[in-house]
C-alpha atoms as a PDB file:
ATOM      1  CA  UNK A   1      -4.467 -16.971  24.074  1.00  0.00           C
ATOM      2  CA  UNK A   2      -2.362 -20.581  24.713  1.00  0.00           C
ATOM      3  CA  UNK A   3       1.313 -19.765  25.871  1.00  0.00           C
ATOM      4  CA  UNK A   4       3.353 -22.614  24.859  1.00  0.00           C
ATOM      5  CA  UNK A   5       7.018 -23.393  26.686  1.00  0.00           C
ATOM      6  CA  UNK A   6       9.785 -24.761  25.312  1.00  0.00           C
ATOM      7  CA  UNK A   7      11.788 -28.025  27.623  1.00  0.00           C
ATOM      8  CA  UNK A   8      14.957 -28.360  25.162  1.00  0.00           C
ATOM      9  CA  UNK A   9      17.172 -26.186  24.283  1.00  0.00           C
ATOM     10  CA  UNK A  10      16.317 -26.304  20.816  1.00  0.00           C
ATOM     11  CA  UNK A  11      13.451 -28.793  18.839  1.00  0.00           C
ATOM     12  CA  UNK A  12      12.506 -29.257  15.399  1.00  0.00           C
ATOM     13  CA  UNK A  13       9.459 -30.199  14.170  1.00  0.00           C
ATOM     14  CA  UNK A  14       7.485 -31.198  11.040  1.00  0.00           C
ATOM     15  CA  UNK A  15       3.795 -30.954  10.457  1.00  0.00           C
ATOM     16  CA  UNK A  16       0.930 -31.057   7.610  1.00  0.00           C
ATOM     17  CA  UNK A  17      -1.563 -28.507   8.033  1.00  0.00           C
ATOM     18  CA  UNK A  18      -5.695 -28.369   6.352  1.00  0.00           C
ATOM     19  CA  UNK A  19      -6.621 -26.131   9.472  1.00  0.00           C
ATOM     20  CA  UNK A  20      -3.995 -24.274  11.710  1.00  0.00           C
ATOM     21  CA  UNK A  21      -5.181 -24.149  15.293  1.00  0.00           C
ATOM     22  CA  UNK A  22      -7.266 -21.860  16.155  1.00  0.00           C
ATOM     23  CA  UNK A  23      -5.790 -20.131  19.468  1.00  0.00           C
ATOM     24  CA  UNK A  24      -3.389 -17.851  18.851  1.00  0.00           C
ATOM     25  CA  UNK A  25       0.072 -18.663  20.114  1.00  0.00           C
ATOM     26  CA  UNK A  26       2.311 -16.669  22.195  1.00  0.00           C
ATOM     27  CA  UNK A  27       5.573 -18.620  23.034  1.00  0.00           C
ATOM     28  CA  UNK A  28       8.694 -18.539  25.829  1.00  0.00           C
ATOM     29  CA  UNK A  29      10.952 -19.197  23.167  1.00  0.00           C
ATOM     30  CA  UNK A  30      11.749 -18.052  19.694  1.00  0.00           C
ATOM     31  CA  UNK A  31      10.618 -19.802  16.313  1.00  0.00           C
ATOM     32  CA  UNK A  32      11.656 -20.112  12.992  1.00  0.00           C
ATOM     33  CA  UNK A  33       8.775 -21.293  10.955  1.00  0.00           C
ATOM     34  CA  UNK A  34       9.830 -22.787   7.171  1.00  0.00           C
ATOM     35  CA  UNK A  35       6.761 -23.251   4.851  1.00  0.00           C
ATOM     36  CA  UNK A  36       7.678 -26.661   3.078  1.00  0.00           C
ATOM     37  CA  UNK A  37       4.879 -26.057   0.421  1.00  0.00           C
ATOM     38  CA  UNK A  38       1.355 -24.509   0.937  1.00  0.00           C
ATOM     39  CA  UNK A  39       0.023 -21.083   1.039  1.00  0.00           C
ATOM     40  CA  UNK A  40      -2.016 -18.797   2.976  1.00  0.00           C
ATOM     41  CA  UNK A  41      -1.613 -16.131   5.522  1.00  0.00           C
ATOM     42  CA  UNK A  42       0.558 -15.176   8.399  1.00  0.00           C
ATOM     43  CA  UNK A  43      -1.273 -13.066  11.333  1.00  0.00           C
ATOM     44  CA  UNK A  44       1.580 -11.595  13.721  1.00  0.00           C
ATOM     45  CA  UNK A  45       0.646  -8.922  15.984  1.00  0.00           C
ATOM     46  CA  UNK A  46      -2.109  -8.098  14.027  1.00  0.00           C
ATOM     47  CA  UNK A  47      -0.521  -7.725  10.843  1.00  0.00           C
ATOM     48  CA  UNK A  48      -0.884 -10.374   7.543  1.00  0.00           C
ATOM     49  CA  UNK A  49       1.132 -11.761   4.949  1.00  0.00           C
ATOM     50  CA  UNK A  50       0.559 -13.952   2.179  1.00  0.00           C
ATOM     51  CA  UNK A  51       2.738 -17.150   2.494  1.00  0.00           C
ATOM     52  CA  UNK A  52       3.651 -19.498   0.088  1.00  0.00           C
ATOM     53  CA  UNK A  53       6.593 -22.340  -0.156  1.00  0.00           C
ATOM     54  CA  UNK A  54       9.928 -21.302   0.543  1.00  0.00           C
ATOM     55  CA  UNK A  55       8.849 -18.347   3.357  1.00  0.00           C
ATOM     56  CA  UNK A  56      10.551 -18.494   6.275  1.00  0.00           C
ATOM     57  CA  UNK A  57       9.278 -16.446   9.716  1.00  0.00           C
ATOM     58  CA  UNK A  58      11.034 -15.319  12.748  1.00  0.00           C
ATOM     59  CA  UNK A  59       8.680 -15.176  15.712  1.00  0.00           C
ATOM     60  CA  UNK A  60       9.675 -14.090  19.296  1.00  0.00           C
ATOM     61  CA  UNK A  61       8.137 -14.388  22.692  1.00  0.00           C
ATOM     62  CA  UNK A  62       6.727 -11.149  22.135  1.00  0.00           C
ATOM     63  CA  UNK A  63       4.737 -12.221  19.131  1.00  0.00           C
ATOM     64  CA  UNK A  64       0.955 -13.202  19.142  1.00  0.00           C
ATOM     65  CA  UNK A  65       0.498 -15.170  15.812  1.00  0.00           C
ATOM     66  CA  UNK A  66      -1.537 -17.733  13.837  1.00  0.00           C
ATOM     67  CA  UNK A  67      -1.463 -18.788  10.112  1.00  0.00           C
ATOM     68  CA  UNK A  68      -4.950 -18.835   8.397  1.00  0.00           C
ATOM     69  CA  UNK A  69      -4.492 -22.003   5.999  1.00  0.00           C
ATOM     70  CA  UNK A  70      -5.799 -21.411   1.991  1.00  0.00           C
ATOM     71  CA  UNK A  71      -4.257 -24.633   0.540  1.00  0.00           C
ATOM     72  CA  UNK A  72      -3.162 -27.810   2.644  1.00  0.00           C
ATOM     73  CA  UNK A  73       0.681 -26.577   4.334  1.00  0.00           C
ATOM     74  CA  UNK A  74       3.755 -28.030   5.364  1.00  0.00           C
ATOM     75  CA  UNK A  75       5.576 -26.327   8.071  1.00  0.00           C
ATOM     76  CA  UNK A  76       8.532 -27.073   9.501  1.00  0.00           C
ATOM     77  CA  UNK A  77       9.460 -25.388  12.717  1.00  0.00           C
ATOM     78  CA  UNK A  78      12.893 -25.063  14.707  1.00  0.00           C
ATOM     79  CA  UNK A  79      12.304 -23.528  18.322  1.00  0.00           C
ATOM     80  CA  UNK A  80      15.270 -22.118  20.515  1.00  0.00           C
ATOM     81  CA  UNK A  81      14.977 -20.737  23.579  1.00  0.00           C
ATOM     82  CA  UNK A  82      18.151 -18.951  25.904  1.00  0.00           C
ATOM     83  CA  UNK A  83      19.470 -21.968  27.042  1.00  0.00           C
ATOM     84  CA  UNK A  84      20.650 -23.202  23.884  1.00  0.00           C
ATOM     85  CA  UNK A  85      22.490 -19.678  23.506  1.00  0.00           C
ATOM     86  CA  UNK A  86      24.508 -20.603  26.852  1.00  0.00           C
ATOM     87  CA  UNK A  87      25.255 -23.770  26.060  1.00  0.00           C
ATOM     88  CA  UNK A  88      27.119 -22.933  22.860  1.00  0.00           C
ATOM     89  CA  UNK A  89      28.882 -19.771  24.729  1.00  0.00           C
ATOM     90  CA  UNK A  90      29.716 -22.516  27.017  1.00  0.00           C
ATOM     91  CA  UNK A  91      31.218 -24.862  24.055  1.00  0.00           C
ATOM     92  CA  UNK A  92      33.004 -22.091  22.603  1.00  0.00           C
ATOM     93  CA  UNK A  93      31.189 -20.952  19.773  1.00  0.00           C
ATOM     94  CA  UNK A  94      31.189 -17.607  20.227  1.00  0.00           C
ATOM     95  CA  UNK A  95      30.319 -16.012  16.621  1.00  0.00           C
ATOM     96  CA  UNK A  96      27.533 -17.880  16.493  1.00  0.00           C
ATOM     97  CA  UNK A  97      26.192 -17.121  20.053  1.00  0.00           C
ATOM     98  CA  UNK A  98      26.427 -13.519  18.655  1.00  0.00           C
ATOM     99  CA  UNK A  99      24.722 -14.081  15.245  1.00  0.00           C
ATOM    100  CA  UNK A 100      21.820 -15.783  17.237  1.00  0.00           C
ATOM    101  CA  UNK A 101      22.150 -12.156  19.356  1.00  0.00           C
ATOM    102  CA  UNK A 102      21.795 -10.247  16.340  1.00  0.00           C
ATOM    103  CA  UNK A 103      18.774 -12.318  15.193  1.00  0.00           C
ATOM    104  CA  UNK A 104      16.605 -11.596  18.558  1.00  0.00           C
ATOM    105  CA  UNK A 105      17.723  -8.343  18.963  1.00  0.00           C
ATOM    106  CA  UNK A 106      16.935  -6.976  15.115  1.00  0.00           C
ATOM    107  CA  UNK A 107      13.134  -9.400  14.922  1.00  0.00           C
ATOM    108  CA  UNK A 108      10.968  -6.743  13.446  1.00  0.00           C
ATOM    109  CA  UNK A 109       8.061  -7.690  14.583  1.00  0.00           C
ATOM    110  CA  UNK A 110       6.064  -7.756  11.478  1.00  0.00           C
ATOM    111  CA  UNK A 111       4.644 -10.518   9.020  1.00  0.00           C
ATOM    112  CA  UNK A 112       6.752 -11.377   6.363  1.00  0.00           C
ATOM    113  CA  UNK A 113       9.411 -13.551   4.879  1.00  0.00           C
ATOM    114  CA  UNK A 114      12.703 -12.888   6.413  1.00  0.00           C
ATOM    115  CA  UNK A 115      15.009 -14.369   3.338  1.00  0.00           C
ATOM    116  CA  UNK A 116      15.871 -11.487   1.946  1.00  0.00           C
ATOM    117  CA  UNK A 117      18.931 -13.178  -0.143  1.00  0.00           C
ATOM    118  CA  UNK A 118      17.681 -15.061  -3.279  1.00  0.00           C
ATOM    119  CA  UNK A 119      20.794 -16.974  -3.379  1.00  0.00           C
ATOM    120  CA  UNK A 120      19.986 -18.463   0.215  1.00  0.00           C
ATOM    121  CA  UNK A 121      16.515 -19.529  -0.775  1.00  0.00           C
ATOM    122  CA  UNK A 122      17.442 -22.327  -2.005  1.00  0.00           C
ATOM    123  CA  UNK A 123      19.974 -22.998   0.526  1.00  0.00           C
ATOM    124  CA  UNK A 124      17.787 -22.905   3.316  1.00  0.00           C
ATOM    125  CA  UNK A 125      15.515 -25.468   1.624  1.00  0.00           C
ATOM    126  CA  UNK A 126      18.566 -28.028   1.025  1.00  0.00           C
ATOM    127  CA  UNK A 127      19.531 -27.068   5.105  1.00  0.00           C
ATOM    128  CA  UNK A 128      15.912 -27.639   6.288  1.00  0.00           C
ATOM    129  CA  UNK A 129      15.198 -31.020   3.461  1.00  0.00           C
ATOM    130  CA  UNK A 130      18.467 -31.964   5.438  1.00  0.00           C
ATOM    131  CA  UNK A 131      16.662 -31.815   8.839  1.00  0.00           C
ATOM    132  CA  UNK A 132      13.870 -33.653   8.238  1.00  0.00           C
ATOM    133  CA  UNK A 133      15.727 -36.297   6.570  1.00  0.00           C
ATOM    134  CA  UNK A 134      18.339 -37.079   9.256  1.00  0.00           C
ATOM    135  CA  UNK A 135      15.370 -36.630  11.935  1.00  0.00           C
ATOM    136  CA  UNK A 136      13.357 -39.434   9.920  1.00  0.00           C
ATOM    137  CA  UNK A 137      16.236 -41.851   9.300  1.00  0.00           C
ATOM    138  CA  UNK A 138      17.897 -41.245  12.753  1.00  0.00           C
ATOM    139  CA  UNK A 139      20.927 -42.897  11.709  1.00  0.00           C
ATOM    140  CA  UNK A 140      24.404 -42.337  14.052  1.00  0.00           C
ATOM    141  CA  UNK A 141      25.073 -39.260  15.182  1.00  0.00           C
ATOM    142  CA  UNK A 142      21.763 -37.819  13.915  1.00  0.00           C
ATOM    143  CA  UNK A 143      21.626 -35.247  16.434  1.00  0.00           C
ATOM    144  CA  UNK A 144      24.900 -33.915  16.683  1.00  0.00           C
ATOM    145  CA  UNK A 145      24.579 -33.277  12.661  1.00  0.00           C
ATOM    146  CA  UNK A 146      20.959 -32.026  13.120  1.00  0.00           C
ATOM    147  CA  UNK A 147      23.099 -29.312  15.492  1.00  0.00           C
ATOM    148  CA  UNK A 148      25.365 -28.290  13.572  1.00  0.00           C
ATOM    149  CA  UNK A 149      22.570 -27.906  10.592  1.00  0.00           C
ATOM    150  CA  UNK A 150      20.809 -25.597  12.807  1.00  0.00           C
ATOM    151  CA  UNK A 151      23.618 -23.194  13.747  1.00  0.00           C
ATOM    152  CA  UNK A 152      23.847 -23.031   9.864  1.00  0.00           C
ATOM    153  CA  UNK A 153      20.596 -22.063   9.509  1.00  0.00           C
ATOM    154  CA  UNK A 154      21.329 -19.200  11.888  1.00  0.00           C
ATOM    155  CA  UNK A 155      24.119 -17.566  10.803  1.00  0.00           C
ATOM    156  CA  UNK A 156      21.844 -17.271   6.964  1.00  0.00           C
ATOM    157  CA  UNK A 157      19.123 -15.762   8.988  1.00  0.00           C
ATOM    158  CA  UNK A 158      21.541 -13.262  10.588  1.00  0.00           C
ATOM    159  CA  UNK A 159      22.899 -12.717   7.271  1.00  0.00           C
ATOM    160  CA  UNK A 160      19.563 -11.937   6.045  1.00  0.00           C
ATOM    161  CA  UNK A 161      18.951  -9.728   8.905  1.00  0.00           C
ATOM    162  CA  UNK A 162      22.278  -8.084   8.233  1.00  0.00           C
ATOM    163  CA  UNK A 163      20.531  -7.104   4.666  1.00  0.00           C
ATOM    164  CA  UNK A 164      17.240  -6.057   6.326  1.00  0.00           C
ATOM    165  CA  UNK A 165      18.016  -3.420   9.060  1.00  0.00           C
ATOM    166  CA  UNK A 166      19.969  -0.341   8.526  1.00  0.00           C
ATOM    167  CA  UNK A 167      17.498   1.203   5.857  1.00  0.00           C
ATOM    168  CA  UNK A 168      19.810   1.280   2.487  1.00  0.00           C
ATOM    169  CA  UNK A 169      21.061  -1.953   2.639  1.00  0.00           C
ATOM    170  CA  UNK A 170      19.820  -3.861  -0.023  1.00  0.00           C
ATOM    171  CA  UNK A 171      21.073  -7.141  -2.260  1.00  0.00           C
ATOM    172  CA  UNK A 172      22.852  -5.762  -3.955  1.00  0.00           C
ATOM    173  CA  UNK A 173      25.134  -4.144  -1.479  1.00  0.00           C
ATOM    174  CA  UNK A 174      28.626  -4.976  -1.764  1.00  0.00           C
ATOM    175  CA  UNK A 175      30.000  -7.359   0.734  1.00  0.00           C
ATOM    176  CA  UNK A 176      32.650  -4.980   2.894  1.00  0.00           C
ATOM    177  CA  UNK A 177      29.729  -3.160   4.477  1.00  0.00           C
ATOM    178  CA  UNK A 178      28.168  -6.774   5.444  1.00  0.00           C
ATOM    179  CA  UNK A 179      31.634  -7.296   6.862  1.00  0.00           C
ATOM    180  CA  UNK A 180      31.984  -3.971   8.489  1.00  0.00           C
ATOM    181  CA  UNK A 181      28.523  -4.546  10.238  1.00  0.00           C
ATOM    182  CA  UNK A 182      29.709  -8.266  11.357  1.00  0.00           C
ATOM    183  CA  UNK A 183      32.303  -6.399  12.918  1.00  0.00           C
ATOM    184  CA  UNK A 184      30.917  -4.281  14.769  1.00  0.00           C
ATOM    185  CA  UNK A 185      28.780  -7.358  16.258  1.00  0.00           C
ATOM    186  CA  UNK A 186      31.487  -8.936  16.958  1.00  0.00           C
ATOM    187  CA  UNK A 187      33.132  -6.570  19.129  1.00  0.00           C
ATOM    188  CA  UNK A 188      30.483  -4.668  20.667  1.00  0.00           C
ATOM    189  CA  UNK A 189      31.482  -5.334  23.940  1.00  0.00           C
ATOM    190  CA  UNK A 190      35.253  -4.299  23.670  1.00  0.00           C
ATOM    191  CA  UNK A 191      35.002  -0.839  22.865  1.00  0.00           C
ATOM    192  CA  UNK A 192      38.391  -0.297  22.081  1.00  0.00           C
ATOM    193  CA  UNK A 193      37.800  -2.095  18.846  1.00  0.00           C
ATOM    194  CA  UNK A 194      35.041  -0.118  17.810  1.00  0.00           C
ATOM    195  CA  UNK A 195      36.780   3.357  17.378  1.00  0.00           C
ATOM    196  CA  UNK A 196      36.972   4.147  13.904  1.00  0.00           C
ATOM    197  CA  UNK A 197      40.716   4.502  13.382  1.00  0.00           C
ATOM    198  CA  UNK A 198      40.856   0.672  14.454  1.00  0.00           C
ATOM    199  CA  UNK A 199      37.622  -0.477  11.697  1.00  0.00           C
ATOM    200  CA  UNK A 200      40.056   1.659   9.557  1.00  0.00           C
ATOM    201  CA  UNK A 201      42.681  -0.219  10.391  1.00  0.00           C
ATOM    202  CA  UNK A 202      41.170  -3.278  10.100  1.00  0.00           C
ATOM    203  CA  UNK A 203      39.655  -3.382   6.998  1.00  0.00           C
ATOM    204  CA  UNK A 204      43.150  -1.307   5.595  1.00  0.00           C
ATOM    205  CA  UNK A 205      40.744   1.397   4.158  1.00  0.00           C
ATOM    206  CA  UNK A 206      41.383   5.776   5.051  1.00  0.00           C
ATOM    207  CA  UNK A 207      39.360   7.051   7.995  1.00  0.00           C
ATOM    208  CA  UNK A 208      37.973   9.387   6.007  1.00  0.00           C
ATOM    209  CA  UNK A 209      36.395   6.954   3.147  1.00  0.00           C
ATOM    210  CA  UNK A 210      35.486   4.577   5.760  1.00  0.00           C
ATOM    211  CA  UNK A 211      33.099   7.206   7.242  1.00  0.00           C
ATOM    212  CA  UNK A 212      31.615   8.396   3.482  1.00  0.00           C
ATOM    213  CA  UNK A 213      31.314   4.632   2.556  1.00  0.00           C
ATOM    214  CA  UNK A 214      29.631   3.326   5.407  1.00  0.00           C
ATOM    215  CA  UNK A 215      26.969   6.553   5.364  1.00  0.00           C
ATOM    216  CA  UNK A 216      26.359   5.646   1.829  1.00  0.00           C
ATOM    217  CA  UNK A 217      25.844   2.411   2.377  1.00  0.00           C
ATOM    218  CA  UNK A 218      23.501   1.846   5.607  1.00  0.00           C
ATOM    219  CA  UNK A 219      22.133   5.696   5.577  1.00  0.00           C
ATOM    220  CA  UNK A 220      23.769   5.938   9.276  1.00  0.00           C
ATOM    221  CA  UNK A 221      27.051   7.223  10.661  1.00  0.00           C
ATOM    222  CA  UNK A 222      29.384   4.035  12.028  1.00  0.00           C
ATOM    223  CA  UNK A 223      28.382   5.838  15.570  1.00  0.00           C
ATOM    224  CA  UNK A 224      25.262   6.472  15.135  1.00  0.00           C
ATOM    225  CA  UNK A 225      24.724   2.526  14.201  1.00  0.00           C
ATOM    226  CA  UNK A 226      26.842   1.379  17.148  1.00  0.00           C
ATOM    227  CA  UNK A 227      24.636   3.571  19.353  1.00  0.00           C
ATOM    228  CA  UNK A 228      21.626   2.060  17.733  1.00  0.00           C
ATOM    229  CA  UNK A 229      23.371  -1.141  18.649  1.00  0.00           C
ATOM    230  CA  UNK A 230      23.780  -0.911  22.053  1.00  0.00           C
ATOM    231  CA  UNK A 231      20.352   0.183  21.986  1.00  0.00           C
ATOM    232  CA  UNK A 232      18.752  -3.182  20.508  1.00  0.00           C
ATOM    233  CA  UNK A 233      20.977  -5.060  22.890  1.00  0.00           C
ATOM    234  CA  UNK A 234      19.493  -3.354  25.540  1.00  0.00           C
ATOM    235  CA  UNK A 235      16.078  -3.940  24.849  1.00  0.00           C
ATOM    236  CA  UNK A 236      16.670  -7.071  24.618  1.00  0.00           C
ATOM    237  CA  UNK A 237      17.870  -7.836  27.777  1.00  0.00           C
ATOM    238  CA  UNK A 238      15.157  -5.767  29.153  1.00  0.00           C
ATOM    239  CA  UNK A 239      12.801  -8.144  28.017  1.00  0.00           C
ATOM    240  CA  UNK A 240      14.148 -11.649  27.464  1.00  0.00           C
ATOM    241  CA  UNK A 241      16.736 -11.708  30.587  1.00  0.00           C
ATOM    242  CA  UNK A 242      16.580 -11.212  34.484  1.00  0.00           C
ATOM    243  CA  UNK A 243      19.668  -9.098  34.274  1.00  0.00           C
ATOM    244  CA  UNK A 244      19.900  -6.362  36.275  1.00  0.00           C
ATOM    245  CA  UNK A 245      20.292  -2.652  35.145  1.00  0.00           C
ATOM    246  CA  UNK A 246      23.738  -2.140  36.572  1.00  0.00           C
ATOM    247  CA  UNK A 247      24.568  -5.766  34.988  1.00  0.00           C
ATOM    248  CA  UNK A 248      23.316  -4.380  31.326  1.00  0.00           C
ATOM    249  CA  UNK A 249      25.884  -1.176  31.598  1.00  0.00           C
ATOM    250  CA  UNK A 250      28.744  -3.140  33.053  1.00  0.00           C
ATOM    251  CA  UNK A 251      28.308  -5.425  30.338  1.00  0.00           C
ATOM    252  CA  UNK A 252      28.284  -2.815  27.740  1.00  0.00           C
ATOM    253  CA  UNK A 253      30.599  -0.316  29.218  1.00  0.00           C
ATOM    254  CA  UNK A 254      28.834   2.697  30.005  1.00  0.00           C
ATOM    255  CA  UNK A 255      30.340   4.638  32.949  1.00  0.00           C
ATOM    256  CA  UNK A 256      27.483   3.164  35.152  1.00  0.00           C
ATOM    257  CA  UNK A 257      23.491   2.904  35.491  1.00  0.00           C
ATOM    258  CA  UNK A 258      23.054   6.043  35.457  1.00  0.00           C
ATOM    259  CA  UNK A 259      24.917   6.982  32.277  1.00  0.00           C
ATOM    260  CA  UNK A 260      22.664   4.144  30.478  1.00  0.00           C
ATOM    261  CA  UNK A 261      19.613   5.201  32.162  1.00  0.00           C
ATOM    262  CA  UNK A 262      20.259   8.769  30.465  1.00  0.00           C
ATOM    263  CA  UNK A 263      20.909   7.797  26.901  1.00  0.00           C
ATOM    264  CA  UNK A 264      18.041   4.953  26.875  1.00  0.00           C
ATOM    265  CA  UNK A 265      15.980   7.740  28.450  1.00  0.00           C
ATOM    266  CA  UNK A 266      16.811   9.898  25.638  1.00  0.00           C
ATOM    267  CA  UNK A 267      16.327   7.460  22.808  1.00  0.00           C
ATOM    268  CA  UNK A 268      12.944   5.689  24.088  1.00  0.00           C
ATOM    269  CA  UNK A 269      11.419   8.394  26.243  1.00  0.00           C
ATOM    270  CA  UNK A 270      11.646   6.210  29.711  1.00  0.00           C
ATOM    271  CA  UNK A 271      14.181   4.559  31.832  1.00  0.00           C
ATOM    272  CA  UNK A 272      14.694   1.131  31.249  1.00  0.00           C
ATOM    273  CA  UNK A 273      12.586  -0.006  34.382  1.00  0.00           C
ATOM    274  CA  UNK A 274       9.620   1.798  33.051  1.00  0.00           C
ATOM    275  CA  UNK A 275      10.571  -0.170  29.747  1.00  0.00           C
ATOM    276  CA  UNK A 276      10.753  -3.771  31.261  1.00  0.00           C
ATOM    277  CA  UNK A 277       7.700  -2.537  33.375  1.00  0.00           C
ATOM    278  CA  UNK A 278       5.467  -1.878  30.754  1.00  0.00           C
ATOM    279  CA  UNK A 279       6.858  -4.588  27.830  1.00  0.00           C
ATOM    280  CA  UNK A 280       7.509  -7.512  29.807  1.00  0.00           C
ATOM    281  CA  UNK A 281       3.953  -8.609  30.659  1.00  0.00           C
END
């Protein structure tokens, strides 16, 4: 297996494919793959998918994948690694430091296109065509635009993610859920905000439909999903940080390591040393 690092906080890349190469490729860094035109299959962990133009993958250091070419491909690839997440805390961008959050923490893991939005299909092309051109004509302030392209890119993705995780949201799902769940995102680390007489409040909807609606709408309670939140979050820290335990609860305000070693022991079945332990290899 090749294990390939990433130097920059983000790169792009552009490439025509007859024969993928053969190792498989486990990376430091997470990777949106775009497939430009072409088909054949995705291998991720073992799984396959059928690609064809307009897919678009999420794979994360976790991942072992490989495409298996059928027809002569075009990929374009944008690879991000942690870094580039600090550096735009540090420039003040903060929603989108927490959409790219939502992206690594929510990666299912499995092959498959991750658009789930028609109407961004076709966005995402225009973004990526956009990419390549500016990278090809590097005309003034090429990179600074190719930037601000790619946070684009990333808050569609965590859209599309948005539609893909709690199991009834679909399409077709009306947009105040999407904004409830951006929300909660938001302000998962200021719990105050995340009692539900203050969504209520927010959103200038009852308590009591606000708890029917959102039920209806994701198949979870709005605590249960928080809870199932925290819980992502914490895996992902787990394995794609150096934090330490005690760090992970401060951070998300439980009463102290213990208290978070007790409900991630009760959700997962370990502690979360025995998690890093035996997923961070």
């Amino acid at each position: 297996m090749n294990d390939k690092n990433l130097y920059l906080p983000f790169e792009v890349d552009f490439k025509e494919f007859e024969q993928f190469p053969k190792i498989e490729r486990k990376n430091n860094f997470f990777e949106l793959i775009y497939v430009v035109d072409g088909t054949g299959i995705q291998i991720i962990n073992n799984n396959k998918f059928q690609y064809q133009k307009g897919n678009l993958f999420l794979v994360t250091p976790q991942d072992v994948h490989s495409f298996e070419i059928l027809t002569p491909t075009k990929f374009f690839f944008l690879r991000f690694n942690e870094y580039y997440i600090k550096t735009n805390s540090q420039n003040g961008q903060a929603e989108t430091v927490l959409r790219m959050e939502y992206i690594l923490q929510n990666a299912s893991h499995r092959p498959g296109c991750i658009l789930k939005n028609k109407i961004d299909k076709p966005l995402i092309a225009l973004l990526i065509e956009s990419i390549i051109s500016e990278q090809l004509n590097q005309q003034i302030y090429h990179q600074k635009i190719t930037e601000q392209i790619v946070n684009t890119i990333i808050t569609v993705v965590a859209r599309n993610i948005a539609l893909k995780l709690p199991k009834n949201i679909k399409e077709s799902t009306g947009e105040m859920v999407l904004e409830i769940l951006h929300y909660i995102q938001e302000n998962i680390f200021n719990p105050k905000e995340l009692k539900s007489d203050r969504i209520s409040g927010h959103f200038n909807i009852s308590l009591h439909y606000l708890g029917k609606y959102f039920k209806k709408q994701t198949g979870e309670t709005l605590q249960e999903y928080i809870a199932n939140y925290k819980l992502r979050l914490i895996e992902a820290r787990l394995l794609n940080s150096d934090m330490r335990i005690n760090e992970i609860a401060d951070e998300l305000h439980f009463s102290d390591e213990s208290h978070l070693n007790k409900v991630f022991r009760k959700h997962k079945g370990m502690n979360p040393s025995e998690f890093r332990k035996k997923f961070c290899k």
